[in-house]
N, C-alpha and C. Protein backbone atom coordinates (compact mmCIF):
# COMPACT_ATOMS: atom_id res chain seq x y z
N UNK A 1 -8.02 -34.72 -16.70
CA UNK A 1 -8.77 -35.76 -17.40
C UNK A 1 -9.88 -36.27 -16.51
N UNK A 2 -10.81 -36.54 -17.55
CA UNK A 2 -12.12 -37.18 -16.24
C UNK A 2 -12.01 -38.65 -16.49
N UNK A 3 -11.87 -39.18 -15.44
CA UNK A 3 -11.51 -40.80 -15.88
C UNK A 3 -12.60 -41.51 -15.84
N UNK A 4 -14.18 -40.90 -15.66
CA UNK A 4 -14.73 -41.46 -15.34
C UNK A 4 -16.29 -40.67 -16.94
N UNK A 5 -15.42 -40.15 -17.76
CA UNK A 5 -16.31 -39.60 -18.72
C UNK A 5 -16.15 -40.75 -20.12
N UNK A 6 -16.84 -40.68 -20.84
CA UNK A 6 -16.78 -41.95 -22.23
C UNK A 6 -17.54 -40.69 -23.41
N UNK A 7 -16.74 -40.82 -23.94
CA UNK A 7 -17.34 -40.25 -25.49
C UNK A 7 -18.08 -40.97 -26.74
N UNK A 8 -19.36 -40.39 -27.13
CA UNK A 8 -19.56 -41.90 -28.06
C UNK A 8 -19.89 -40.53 -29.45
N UNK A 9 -19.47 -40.87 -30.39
CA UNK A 9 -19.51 -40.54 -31.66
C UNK A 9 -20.57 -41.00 -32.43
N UNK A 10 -21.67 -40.10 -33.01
CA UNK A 10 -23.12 -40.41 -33.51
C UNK A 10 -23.21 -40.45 -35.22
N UNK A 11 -23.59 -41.04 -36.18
CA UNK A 11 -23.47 -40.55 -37.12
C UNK A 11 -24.68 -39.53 -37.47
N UNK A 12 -24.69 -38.71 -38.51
CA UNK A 12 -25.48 -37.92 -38.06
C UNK A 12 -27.03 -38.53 -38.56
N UNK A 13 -26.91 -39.20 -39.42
CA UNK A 13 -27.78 -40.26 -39.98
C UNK A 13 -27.45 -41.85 -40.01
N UNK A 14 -28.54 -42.31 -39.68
CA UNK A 14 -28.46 -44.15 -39.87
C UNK A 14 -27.49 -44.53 -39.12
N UNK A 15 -27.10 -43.87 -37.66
CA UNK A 15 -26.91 -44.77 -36.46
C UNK A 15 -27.71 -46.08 -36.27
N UNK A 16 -26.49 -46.72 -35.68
CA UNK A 16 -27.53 -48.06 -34.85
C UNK A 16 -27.99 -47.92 -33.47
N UNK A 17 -29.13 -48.03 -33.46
CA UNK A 17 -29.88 -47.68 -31.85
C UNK A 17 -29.16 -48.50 -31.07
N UNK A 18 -29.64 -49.68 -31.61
CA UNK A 18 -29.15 -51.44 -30.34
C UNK A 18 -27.53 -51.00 -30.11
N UNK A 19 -26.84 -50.70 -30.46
CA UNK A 19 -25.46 -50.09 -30.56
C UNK A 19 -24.89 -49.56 -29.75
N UNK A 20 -25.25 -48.10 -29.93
CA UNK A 20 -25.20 -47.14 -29.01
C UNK A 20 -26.22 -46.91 -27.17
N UNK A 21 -27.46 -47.73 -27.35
CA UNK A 21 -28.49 -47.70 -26.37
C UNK A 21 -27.68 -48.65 -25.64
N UNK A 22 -27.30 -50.06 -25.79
CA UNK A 22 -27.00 -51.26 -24.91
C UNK A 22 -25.38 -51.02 -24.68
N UNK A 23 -24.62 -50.12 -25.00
CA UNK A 23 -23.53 -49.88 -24.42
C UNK A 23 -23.17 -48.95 -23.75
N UNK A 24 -24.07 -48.03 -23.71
CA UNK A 24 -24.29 -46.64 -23.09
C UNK A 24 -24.37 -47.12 -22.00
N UNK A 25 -25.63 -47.76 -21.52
CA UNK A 25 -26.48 -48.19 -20.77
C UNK A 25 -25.70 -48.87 -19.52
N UNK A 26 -24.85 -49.73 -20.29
CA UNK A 26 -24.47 -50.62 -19.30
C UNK A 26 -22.98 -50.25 -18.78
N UNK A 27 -22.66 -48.69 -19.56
CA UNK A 27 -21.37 -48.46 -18.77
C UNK A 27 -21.82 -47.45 -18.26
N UNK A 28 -23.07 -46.43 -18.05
CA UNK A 28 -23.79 -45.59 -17.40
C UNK A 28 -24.10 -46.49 -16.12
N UNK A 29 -24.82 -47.91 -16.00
CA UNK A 29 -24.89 -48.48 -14.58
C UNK A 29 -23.50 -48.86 -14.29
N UNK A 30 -22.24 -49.02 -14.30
CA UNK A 30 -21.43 -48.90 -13.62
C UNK A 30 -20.18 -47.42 -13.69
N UNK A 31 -21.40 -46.65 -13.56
CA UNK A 31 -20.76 -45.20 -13.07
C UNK A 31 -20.12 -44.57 -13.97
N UNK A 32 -20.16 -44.69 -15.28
CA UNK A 32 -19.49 -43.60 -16.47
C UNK A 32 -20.31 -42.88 -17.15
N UNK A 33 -20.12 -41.70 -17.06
CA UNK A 33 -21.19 -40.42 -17.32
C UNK A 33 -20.46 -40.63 -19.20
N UNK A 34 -21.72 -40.05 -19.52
CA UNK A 34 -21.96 -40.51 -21.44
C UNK A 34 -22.07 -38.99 -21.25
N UNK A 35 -20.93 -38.76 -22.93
CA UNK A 35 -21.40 -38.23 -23.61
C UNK A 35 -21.26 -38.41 -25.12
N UNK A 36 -22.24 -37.35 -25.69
CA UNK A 36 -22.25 -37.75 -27.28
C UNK A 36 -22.28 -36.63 -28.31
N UNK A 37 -20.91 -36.85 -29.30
CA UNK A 37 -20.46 -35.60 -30.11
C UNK A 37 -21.44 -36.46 -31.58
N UNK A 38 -21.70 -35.47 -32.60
CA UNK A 38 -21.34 -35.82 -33.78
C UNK A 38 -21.64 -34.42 -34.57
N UNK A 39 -21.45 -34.44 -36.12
CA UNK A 39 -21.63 -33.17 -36.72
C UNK A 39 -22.91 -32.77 -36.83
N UNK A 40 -23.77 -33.64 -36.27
CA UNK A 40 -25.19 -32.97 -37.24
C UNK A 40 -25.80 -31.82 -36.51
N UNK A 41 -26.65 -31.20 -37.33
CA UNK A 41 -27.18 -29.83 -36.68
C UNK A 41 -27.84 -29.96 -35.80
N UNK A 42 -28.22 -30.81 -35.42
CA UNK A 42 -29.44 -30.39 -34.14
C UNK A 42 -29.53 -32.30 -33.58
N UNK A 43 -30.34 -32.94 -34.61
CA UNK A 43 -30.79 -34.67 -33.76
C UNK A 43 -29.89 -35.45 -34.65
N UNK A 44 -29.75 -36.37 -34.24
CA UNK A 44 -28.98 -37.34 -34.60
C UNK A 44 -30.10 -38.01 -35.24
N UNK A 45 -30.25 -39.58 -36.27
CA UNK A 45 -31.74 -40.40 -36.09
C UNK A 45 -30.92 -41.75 -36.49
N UNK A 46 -31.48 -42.68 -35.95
CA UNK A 46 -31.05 -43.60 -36.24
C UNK A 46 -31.52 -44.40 -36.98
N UNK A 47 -31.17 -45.78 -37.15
CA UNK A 47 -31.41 -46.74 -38.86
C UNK A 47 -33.03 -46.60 -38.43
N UNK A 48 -33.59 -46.99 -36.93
CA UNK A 48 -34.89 -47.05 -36.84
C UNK A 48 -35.76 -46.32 -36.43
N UNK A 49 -35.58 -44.82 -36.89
CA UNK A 49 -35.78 -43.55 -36.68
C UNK A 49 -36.00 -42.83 -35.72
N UNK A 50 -35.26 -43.63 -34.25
CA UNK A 50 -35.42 -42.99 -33.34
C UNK A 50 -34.02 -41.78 -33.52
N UNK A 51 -34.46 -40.44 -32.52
CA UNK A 51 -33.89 -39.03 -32.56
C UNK A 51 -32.80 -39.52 -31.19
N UNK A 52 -31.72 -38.55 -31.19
CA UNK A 52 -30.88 -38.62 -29.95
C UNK A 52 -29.86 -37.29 -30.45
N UNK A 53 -30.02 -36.39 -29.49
CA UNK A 53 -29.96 -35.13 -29.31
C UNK A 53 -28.09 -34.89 -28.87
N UNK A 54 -27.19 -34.40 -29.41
CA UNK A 54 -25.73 -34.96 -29.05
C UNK A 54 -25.56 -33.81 -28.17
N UNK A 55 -24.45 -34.30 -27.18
CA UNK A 55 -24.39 -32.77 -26.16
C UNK A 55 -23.19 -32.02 -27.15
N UNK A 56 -22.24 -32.75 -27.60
CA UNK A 56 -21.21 -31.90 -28.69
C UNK A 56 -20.79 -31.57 -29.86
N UNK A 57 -20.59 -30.80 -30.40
CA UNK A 57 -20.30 -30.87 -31.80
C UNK A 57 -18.81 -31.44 -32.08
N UNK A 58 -18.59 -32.20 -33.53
CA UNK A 58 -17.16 -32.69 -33.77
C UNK A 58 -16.38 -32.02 -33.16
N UNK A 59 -16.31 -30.46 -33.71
CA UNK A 59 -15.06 -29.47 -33.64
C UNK A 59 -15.09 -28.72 -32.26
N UNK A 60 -15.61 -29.23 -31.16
CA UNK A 60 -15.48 -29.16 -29.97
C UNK A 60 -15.03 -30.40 -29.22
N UNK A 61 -14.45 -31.25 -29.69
CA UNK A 61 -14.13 -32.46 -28.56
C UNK A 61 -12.61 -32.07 -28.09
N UNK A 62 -12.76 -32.55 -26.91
CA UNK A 62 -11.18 -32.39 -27.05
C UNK A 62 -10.82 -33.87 -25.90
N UNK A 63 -9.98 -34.84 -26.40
CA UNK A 63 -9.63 -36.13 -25.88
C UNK A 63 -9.05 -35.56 -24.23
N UNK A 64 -8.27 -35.07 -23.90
CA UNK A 64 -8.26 -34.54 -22.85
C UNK A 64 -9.45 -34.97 -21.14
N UNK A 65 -10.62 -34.61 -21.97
CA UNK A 65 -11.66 -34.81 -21.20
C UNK A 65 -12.48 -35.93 -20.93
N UNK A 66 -11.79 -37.07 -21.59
CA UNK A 66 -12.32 -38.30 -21.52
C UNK A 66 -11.80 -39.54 -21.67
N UNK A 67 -12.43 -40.54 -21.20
CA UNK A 67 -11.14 -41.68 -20.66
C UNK A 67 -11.64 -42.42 -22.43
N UNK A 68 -12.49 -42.46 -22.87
CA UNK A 68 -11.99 -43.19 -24.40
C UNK A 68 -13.39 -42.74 -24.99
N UNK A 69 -13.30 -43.13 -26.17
CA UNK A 69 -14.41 -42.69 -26.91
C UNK A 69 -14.83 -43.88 -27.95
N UNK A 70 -16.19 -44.10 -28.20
CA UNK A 70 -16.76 -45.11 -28.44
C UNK A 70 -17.67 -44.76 -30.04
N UNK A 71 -17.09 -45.40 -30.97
CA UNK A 71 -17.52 -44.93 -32.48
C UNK A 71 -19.01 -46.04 -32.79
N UNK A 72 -20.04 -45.66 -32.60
CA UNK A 72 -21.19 -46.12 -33.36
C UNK A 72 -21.41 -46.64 -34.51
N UNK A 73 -21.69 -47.87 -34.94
CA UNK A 73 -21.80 -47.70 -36.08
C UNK A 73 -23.63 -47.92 -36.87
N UNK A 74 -23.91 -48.34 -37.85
CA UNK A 74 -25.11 -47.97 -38.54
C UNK A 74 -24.19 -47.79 -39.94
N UNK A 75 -25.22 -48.12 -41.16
CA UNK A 75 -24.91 -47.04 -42.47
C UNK A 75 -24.30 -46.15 -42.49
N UNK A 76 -24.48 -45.41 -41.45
CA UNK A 76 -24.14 -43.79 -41.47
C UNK A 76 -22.58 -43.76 -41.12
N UNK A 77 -22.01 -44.60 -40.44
CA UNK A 77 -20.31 -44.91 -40.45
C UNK A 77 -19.62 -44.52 -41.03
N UNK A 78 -20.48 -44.65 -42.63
CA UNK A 78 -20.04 -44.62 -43.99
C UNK A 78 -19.32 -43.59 -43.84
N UNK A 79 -19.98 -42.89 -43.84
CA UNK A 79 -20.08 -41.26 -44.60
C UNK A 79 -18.50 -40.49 -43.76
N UNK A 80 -18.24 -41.40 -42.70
CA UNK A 80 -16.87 -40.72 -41.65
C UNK A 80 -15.45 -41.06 -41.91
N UNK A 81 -15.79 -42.25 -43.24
CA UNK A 81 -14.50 -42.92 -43.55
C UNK A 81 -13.29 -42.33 -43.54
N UNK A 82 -13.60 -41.00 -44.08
CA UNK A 82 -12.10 -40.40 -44.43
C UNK A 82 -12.41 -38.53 -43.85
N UNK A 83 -13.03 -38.91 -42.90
CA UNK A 83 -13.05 -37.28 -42.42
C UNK A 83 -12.08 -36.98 -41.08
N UNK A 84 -11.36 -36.09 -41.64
CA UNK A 84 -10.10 -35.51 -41.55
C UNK A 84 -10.10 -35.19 -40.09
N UNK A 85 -11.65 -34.56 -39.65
CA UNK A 85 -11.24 -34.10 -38.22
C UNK A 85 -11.44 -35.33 -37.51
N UNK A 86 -12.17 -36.19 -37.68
CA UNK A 86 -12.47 -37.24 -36.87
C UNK A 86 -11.34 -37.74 -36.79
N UNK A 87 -10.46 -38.40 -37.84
CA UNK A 87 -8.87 -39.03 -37.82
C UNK A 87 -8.43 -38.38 -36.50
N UNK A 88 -8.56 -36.88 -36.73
CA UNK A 88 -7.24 -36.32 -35.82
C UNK A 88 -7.89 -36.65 -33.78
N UNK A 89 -9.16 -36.65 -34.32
CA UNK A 89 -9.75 -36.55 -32.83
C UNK A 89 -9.05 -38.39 -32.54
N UNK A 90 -9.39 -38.72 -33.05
CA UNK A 90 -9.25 -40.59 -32.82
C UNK A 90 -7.78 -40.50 -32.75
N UNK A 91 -6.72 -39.90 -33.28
CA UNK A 91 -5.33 -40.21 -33.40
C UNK A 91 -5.12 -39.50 -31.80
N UNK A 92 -5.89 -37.98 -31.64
CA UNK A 92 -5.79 -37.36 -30.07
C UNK A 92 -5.38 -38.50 -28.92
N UNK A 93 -7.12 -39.47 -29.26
CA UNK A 93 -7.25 -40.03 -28.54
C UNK A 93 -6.04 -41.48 -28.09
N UNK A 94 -5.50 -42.18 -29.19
CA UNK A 94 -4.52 -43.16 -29.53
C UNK A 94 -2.94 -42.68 -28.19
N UNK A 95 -2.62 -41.48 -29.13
CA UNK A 95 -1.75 -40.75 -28.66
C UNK A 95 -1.77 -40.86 -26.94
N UNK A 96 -2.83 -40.47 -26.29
CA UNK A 96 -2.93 -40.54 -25.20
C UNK A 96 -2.82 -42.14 -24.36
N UNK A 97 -3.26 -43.17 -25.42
CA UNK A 97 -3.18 -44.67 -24.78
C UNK A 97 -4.72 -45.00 -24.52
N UNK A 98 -5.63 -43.99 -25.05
CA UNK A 98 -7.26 -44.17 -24.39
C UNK A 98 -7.43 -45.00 -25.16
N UNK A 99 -8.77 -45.43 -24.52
CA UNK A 99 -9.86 -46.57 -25.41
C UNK A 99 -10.44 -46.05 -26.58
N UNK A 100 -10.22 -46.88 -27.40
CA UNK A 100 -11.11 -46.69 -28.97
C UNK A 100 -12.11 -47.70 -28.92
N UNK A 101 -13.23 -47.66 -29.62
CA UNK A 101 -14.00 -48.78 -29.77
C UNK A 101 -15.02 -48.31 -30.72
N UNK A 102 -14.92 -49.30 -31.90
CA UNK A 102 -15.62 -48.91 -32.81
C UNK A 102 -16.17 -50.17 -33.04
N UNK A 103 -17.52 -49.87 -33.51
CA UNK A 103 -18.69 -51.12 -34.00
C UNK A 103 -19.34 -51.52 -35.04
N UNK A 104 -19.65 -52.34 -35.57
CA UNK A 104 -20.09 -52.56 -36.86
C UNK A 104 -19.07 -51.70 -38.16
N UNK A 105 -20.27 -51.08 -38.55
CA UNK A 105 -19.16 -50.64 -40.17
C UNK A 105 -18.40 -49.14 -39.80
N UNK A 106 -18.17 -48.52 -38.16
CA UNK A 106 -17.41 -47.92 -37.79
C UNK A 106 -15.63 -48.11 -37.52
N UNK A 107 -15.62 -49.71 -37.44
CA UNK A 107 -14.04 -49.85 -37.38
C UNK A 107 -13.44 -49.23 -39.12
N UNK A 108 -14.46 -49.12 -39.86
CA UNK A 108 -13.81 -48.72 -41.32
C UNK A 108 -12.88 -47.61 -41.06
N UNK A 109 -13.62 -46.39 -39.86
CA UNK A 109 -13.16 -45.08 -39.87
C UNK A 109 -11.69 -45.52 -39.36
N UNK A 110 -11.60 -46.18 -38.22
CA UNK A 110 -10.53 -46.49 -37.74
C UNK A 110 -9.40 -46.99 -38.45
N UNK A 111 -9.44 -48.21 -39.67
CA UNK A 111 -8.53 -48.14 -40.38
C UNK A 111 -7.89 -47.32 -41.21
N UNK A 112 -9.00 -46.40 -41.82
CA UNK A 112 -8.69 -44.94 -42.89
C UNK A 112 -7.51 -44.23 -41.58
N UNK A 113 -8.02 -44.10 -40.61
CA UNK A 113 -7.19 -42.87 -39.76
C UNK A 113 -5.94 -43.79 -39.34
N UNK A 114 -5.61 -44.69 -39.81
CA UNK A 114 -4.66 -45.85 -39.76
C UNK A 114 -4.45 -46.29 -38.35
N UNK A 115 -5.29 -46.31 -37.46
CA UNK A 115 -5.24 -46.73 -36.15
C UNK A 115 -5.18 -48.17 -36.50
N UNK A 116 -5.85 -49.04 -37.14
CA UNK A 116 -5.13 -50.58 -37.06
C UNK A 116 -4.10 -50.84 -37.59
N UNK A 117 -3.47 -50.51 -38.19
CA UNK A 117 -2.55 -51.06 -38.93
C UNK A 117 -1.46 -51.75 -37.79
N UNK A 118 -1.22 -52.71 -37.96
CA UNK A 118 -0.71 -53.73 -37.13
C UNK A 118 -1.04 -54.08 -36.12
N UNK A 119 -2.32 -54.37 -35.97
CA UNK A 119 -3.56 -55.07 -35.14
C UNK A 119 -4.67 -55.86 -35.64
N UNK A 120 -5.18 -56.59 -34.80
CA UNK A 120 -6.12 -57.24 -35.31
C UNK A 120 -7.35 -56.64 -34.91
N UNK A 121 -8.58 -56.92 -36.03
CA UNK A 121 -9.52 -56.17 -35.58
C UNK A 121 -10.76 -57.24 -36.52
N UNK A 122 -12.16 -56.90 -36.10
CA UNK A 122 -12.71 -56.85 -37.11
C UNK A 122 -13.90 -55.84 -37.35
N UNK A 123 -15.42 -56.25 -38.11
CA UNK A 123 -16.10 -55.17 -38.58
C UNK A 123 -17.48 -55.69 -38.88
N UNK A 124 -18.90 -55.17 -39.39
CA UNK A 124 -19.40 -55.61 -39.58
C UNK A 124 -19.00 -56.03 -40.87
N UNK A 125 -19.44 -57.74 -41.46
CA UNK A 125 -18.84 -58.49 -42.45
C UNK A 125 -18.91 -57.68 -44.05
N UNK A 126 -20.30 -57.24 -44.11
CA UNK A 126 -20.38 -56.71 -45.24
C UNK A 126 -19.13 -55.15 -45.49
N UNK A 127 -18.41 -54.71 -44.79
CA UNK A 127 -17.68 -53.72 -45.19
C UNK A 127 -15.85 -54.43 -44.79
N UNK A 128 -15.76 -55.70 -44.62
CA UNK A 128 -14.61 -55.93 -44.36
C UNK A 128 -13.44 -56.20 -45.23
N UNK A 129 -13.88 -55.74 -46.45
CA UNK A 129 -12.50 -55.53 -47.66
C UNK A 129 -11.97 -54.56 -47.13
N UNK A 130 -13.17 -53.51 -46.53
CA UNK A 130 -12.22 -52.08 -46.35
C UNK A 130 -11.54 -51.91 -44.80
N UNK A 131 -11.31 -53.09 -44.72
CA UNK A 131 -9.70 -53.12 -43.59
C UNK A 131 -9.24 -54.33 -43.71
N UNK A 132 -9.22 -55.61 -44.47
CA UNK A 132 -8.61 -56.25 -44.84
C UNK A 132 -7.28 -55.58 -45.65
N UNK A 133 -6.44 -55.35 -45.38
CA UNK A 133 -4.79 -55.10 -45.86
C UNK A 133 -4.06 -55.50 -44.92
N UNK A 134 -2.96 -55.58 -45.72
CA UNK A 134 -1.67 -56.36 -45.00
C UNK A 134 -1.32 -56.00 -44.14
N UNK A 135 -1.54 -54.74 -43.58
CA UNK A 135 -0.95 -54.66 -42.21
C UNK A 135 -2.29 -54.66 -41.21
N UNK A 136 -3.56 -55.34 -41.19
CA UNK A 136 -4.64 -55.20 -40.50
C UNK A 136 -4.92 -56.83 -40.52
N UNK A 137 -4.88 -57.41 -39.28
CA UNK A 137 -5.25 -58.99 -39.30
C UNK A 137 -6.61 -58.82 -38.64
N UNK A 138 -7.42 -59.27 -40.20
CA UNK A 138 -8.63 -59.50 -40.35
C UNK A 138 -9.15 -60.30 -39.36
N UNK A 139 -10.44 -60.10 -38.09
CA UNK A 139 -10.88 -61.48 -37.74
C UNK A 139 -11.88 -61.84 -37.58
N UNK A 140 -12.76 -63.01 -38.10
CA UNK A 140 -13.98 -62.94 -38.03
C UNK A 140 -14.57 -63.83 -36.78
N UNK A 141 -14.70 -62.54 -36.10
CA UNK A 141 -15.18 -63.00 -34.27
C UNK A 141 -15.90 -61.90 -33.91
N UNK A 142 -16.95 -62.02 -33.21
CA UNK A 142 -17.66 -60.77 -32.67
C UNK A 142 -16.98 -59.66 -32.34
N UNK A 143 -16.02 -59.69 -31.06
CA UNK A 143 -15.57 -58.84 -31.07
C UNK A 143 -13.90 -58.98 -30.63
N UNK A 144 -13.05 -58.00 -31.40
CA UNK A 144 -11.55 -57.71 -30.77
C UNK A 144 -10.71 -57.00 -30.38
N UNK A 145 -9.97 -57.27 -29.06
CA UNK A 145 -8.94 -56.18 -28.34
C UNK A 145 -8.03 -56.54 -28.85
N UNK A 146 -7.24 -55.06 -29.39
CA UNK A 146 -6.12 -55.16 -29.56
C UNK A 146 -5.20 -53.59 -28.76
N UNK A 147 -4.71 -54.27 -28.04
CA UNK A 147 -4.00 -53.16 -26.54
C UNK A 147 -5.43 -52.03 -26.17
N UNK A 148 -5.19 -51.23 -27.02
CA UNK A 148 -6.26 -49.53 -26.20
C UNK A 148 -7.25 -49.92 -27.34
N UNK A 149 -7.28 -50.59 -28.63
CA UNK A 149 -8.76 -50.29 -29.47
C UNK A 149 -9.39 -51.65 -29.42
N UNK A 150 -10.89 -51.77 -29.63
CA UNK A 150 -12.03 -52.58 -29.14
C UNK A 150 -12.44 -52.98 -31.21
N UNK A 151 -13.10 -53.79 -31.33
CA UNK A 151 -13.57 -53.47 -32.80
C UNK A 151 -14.75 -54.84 -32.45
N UNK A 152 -15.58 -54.60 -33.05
CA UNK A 152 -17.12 -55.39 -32.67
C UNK A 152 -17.89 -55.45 -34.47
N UNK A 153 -18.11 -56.54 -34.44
CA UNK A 153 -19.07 -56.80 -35.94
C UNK A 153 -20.35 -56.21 -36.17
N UNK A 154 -21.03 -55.93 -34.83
CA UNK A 154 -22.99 -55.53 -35.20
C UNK A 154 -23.30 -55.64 -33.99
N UNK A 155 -24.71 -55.72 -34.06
CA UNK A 155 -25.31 -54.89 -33.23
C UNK A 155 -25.65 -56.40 -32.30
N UNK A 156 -25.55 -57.58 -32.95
CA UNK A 156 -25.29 -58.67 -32.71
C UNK A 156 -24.42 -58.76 -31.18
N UNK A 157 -23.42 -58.19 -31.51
CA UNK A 157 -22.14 -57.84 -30.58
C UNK A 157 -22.21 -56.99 -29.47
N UNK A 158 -23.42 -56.23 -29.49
CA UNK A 158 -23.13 -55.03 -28.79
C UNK A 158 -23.08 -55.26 -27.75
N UNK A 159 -23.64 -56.25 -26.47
CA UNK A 159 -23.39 -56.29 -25.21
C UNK A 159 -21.60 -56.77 -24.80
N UNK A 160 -21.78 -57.99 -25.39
CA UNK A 160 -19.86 -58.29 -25.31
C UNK A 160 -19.43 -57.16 -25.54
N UNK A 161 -19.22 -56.17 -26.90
CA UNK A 161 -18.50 -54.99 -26.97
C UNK A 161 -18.85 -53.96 -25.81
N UNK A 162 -19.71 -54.10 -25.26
CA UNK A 162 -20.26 -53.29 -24.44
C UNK A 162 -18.84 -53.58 -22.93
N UNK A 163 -19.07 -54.37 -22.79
CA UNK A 163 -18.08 -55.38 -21.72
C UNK A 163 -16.58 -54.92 -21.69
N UNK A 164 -16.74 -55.64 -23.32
CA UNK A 164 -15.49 -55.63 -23.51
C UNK A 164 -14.75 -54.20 -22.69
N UNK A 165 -15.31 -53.09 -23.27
CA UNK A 165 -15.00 -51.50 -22.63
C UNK A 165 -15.04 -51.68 -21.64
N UNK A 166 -15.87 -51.98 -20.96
CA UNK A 166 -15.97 -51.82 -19.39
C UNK A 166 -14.37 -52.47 -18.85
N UNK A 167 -14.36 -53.54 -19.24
CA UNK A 167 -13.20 -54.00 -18.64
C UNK A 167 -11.94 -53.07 -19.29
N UNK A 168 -11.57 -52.89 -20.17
CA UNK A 168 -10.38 -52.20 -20.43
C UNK A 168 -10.52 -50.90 -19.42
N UNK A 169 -12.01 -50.04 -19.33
CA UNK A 169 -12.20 -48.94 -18.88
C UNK A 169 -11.65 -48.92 -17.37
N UNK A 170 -12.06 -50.06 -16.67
CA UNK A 170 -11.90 -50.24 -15.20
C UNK A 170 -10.37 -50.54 -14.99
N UNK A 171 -9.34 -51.53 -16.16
CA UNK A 171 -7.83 -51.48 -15.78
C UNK A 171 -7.38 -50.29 -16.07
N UNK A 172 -8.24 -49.41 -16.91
CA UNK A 172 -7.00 -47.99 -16.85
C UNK A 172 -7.56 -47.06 -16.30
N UNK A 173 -8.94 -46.83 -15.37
CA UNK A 173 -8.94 -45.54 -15.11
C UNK A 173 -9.38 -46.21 -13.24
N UNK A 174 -9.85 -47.02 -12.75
CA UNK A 174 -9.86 -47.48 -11.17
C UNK A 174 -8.69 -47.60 -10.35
């Protein structure tokens, strides 16, 4: 395992830049080499049409190689709700005790693959019916740990969520 690698998950359309740029960033200056899977063929683009080029494809990740992996969100979140390989990559990752951290309307994916269910979490506001259920304690706070997963509202959030990782990252892999 590289304890010192972070995975971030792109959508392949209508990523959030502020998102992914200000958390990258700030766990790249304290020494964690980025990388970034998602399905699309070639660029990623985000809500504000900037391009970002992924080093992996989905069906090449393997949790193994990285101390947690970090779900983006944007519009494009959407579209991952219920995709089958992503579940299994995120459950990989669970299984192992790694960091999850998903942002804005990305914690959705996380509830579909039933990683909250009996945790608290929250999301960006406009998609939070779809993890409001009884076994998911809804919360409306920027951002929340619950043991190994992170969950952040927007882009609003992104430096705290940004943090937030860092610190879980540094008690389990220093």
């Amino acid at each position: 395992m590289n304890n010192n690698s972070i995975l971030y998950f792109l959508p392949a359309r209508y990523f959030n830049e502020e998102e992914f740029f200000i958390t990258k960033n700030l766990l790249e200056k304290n020494n964690f080499k980025s990388f970034t899977a998602s399905d699309a063929r070639d660029m990623c683009e985000g809500t504000a049409g900037k391009k970002f080029k992924p080093d992996l494809r989905l069906e090449n990740i393997n949790a193994n190689n990285f101390a947690g992996i970090v779900l983006i969100g944007g519009y494009g979140a959407k579209d991952y709700m219920n995709n089958s390989r992503l579940h299994k990559i995120l459950n990989d990752f669970n299984k192992s005790n790694k960091i999850i951290a998903a942002i804005c309307i990305a914690p959705i994916i996380l509830a579909a693959a039933g990683l909250l269910n009996g945790k608290s979490a929250t999301c960006f506001p406009e998609v939070k019916q779809d993890i409001i259920k009884t076994d998911i304690d809804y919360k409306d706070l920027p951002v929340v740990v619950a043991k190994n997963i992170i969950t952040a509202n927007g882009p609003k959030a992104s430096f705290e969520f940004a943090e937030s990782i860092l610190v879980l990252l540094n008690k389990q892999t220093r």
